[in-house]
N, C-alpha and C. Protein backbone atom coordinates (compact mmCIF):
# COMPACT_ATOMS: atom_id res chain seq x y z
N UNK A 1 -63.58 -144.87 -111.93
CA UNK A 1 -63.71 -145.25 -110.54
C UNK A 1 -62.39 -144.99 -109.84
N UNK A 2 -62.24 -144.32 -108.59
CA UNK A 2 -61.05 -143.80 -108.14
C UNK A 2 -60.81 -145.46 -107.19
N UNK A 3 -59.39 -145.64 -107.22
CA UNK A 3 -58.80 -146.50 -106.91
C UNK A 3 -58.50 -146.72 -105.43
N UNK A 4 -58.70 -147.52 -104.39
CA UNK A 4 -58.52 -146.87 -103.25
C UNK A 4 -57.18 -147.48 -102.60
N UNK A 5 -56.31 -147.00 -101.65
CA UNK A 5 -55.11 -146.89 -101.03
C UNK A 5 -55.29 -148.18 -100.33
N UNK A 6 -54.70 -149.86 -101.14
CA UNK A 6 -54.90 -150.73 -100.68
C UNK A 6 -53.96 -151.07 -99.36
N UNK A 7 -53.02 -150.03 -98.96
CA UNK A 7 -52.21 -150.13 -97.50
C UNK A 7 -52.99 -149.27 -96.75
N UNK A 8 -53.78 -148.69 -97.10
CA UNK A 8 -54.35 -148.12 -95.82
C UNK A 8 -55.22 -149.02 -95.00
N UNK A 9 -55.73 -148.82 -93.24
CA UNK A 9 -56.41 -149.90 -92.48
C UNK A 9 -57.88 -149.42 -93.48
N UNK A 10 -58.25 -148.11 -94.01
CA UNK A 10 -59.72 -147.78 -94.40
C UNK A 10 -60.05 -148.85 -95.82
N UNK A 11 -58.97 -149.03 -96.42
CA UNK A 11 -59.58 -149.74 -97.56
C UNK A 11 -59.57 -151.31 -97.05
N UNK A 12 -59.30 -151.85 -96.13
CA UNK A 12 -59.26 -153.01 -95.50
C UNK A 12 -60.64 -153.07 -94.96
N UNK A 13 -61.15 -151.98 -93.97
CA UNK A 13 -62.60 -152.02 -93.59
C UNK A 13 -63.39 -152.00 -95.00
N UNK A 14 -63.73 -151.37 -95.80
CA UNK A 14 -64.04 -151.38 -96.58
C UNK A 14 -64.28 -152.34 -97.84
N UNK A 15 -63.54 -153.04 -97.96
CA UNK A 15 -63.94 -155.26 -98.30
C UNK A 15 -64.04 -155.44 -97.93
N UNK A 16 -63.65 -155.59 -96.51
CA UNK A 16 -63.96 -156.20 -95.30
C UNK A 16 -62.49 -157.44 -95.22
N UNK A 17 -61.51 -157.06 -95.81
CA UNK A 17 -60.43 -158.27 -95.89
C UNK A 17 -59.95 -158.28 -94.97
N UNK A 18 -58.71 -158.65 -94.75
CA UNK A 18 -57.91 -158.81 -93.49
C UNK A 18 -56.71 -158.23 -93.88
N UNK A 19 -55.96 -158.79 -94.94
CA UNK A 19 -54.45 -158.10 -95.50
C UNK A 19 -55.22 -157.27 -96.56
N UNK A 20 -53.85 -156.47 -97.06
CA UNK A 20 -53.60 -155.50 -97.98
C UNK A 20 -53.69 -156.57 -99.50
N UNK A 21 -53.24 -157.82 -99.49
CA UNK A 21 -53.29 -158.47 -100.97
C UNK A 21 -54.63 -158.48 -100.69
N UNK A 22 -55.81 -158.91 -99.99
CA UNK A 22 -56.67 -159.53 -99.92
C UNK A 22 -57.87 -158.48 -100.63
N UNK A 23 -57.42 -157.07 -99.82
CA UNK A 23 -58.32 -155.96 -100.36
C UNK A 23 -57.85 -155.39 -102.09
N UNK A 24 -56.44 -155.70 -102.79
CA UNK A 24 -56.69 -155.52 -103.68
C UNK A 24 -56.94 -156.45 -104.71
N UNK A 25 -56.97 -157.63 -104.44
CA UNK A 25 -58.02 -158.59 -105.14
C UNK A 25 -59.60 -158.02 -105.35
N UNK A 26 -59.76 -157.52 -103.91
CA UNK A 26 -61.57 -157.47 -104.11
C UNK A 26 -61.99 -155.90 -104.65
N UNK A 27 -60.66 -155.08 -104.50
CA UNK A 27 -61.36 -153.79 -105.00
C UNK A 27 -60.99 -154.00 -106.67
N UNK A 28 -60.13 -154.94 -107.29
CA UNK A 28 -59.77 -155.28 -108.69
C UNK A 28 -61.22 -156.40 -109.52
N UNK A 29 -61.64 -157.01 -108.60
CA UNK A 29 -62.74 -157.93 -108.19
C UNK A 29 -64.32 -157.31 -108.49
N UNK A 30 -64.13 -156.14 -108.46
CA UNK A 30 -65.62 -155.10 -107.81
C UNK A 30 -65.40 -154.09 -108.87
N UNK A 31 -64.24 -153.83 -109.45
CA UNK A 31 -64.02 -152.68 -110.55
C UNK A 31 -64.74 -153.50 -111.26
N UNK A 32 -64.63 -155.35 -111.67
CA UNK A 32 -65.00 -155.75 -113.13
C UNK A 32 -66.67 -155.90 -113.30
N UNK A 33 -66.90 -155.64 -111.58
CA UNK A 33 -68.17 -156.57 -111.29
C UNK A 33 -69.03 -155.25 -111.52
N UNK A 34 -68.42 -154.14 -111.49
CA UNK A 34 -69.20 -152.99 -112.11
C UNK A 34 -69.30 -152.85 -113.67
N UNK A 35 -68.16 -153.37 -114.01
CA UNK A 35 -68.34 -152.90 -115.78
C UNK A 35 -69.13 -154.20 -115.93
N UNK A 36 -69.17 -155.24 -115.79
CA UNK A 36 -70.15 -156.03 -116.07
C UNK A 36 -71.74 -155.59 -115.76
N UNK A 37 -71.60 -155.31 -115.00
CA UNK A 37 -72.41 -154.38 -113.98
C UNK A 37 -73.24 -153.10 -115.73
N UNK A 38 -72.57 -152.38 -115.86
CA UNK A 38 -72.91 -151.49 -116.60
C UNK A 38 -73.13 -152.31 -117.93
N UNK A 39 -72.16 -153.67 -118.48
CA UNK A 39 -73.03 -154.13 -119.51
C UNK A 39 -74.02 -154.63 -119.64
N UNK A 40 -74.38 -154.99 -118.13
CA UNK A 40 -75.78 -155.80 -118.28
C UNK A 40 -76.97 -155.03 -118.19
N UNK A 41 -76.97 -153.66 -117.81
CA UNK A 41 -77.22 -153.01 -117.82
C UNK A 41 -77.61 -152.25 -119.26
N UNK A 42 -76.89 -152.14 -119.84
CA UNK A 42 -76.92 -151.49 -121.50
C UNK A 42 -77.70 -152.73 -122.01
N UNK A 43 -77.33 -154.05 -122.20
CA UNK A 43 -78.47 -155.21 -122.76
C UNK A 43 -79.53 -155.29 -122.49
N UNK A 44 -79.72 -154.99 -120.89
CA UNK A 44 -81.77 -155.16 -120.49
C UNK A 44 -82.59 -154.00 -121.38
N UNK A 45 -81.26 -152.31 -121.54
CA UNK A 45 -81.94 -151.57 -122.20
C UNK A 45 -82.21 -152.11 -123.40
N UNK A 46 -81.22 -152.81 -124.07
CA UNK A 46 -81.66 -152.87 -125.43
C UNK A 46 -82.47 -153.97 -125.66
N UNK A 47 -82.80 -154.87 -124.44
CA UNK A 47 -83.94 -155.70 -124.97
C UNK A 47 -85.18 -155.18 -124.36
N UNK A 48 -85.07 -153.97 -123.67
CA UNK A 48 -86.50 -153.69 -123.74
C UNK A 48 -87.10 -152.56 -124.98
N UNK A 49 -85.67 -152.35 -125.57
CA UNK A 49 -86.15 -151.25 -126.65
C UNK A 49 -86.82 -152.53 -127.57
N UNK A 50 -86.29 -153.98 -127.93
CA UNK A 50 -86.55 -154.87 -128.83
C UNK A 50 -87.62 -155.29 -128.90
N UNK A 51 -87.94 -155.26 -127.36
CA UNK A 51 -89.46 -156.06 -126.84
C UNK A 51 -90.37 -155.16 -127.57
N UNK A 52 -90.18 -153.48 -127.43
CA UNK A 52 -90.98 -152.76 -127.26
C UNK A 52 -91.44 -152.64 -128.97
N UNK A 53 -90.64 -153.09 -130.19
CA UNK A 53 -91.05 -152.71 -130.98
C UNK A 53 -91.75 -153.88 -131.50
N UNK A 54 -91.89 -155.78 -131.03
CA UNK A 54 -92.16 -156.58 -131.03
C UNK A 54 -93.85 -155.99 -130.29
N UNK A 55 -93.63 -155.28 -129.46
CA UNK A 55 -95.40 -155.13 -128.86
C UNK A 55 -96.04 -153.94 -129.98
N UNK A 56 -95.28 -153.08 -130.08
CA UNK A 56 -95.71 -152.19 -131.28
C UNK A 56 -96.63 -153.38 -132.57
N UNK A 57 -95.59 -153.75 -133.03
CA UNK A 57 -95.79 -154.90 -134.27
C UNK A 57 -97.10 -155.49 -134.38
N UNK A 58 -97.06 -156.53 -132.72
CA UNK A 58 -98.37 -157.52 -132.46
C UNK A 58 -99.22 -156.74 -132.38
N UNK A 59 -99.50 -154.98 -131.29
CA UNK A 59 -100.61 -154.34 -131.62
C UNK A 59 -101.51 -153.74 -132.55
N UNK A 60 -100.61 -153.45 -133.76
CA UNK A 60 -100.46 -152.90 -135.02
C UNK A 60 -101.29 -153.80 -135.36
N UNK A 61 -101.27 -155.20 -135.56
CA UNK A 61 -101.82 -156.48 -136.10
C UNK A 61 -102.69 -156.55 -135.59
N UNK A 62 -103.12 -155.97 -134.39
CA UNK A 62 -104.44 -156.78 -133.93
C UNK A 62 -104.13 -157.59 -132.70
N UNK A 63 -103.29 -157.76 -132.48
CA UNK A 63 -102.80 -158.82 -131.34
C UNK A 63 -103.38 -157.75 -130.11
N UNK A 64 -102.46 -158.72 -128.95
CA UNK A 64 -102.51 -158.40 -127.54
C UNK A 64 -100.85 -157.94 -127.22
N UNK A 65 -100.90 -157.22 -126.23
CA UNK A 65 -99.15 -156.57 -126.39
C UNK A 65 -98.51 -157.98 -125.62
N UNK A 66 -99.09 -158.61 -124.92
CA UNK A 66 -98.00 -159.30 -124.55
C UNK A 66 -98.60 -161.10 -124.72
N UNK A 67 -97.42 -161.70 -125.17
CA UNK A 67 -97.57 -163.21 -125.94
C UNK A 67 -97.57 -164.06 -124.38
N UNK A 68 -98.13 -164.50 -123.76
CA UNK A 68 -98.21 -165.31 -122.51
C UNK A 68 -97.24 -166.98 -122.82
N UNK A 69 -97.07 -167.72 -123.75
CA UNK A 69 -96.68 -168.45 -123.71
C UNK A 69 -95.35 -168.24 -124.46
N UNK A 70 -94.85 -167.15 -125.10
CA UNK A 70 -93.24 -166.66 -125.25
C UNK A 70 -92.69 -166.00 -124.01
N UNK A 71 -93.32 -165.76 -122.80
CA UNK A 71 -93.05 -165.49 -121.47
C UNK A 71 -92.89 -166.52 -120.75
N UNK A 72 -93.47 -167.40 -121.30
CA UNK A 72 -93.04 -168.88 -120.60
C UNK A 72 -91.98 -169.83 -121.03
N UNK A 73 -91.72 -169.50 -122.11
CA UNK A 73 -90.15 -170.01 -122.58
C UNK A 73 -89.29 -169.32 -122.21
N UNK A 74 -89.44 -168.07 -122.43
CA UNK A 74 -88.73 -166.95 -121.21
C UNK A 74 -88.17 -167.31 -120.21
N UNK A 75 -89.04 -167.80 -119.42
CA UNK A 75 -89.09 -167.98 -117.83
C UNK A 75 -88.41 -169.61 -117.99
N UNK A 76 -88.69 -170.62 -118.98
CA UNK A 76 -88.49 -171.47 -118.94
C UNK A 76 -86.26 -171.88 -119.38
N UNK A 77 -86.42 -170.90 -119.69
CA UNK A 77 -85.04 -170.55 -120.32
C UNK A 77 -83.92 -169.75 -119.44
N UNK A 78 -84.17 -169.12 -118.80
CA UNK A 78 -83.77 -169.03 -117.37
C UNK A 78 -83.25 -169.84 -116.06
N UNK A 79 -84.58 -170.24 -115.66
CA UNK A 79 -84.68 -171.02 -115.03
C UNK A 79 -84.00 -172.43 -115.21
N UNK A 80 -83.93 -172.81 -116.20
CA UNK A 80 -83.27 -173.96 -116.89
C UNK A 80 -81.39 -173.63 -116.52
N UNK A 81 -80.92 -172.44 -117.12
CA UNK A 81 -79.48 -171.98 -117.33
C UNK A 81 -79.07 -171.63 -115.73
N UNK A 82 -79.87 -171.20 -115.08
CA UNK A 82 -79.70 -170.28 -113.53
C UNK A 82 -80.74 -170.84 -112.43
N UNK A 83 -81.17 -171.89 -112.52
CA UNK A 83 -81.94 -172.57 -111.26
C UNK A 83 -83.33 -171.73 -110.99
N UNK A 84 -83.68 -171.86 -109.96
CA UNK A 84 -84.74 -171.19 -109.17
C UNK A 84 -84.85 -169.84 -109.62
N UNK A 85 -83.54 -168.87 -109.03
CA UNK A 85 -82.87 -167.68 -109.07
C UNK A 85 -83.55 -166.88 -110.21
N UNK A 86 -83.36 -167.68 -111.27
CA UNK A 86 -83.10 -167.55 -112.89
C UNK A 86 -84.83 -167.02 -113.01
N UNK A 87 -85.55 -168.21 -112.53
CA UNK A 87 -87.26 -167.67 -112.73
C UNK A 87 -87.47 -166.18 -112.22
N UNK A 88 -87.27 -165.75 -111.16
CA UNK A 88 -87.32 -164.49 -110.65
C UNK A 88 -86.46 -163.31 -110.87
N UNK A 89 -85.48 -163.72 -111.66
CA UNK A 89 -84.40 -162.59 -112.18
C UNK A 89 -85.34 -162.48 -114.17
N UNK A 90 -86.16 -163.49 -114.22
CA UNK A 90 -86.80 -163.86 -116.13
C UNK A 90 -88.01 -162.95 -115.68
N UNK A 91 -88.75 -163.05 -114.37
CA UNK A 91 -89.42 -162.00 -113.90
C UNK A 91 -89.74 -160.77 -114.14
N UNK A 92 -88.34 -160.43 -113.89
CA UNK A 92 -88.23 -158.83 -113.66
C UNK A 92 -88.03 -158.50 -114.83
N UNK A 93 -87.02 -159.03 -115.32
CA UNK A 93 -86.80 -158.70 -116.87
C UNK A 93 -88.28 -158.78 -117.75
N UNK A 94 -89.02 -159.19 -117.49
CA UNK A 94 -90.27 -159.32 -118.39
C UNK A 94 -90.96 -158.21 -118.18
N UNK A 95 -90.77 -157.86 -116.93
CA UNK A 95 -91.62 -157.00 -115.97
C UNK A 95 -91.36 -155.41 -116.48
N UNK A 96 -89.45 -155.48 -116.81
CA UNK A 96 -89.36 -154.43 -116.87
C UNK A 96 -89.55 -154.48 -118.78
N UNK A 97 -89.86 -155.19 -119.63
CA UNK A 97 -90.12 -155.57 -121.05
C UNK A 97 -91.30 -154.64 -121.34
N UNK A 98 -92.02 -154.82 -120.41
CA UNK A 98 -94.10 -154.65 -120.62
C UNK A 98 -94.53 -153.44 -120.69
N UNK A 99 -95.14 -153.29 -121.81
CA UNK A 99 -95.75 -151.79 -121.50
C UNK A 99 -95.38 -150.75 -121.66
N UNK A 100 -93.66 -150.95 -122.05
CA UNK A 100 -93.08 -149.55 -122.68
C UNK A 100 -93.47 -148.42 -124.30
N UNK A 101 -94.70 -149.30 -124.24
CA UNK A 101 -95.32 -148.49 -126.05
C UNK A 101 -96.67 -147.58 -125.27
């Protein structure tokens, strides 16, 4: 990620700060919030590769690909750690879990 010229007025518009310390807090701030950014990213992949061989498994058996009440501890586990938020972020993640076989 190219670093941007925290004395210039453009990298000031650009956080939206007011001083020059202020913008390189938030562009130092936003570098981490990307690599976090990219790890959380690499984990949803690898739990949907996990999910996916868990639906393989249950179909193989006879099952149904997806367990309705391990989606609800899911959701319940979330929601619990991250409030409201948490149910609709356990959502997507399920959402994006389903159906990849």
């Amino acid at each position: 990620m190219a670093t941007l010229d925290t004395s210039s007025p453009h990298s000031l518009t650009v956080t939206g700060a007011r001083t020059a310390d202020a913008a390189e807090v938030i562009n130092g701030a936003r570098e981490r919030i990307d690599a976090l950014d990219d790890r959380i990213i690499g984990l949803i992949q690898e739990r949907m590769a996990v999910s996916a061989v868990i639906q393989d498994a249950r179909i193989s058996s006879g099952g149904r690909r997806v367990n309705l009440s391990r989606e609800m501890e899911v959701l319940a586990h979330y929601r619990d750690a991250l409030g409201r938020p948490g149910t609709t972020l356990a959502m997507t993640l399920l959402e994006l879990c389903r159906g990849r076989i």
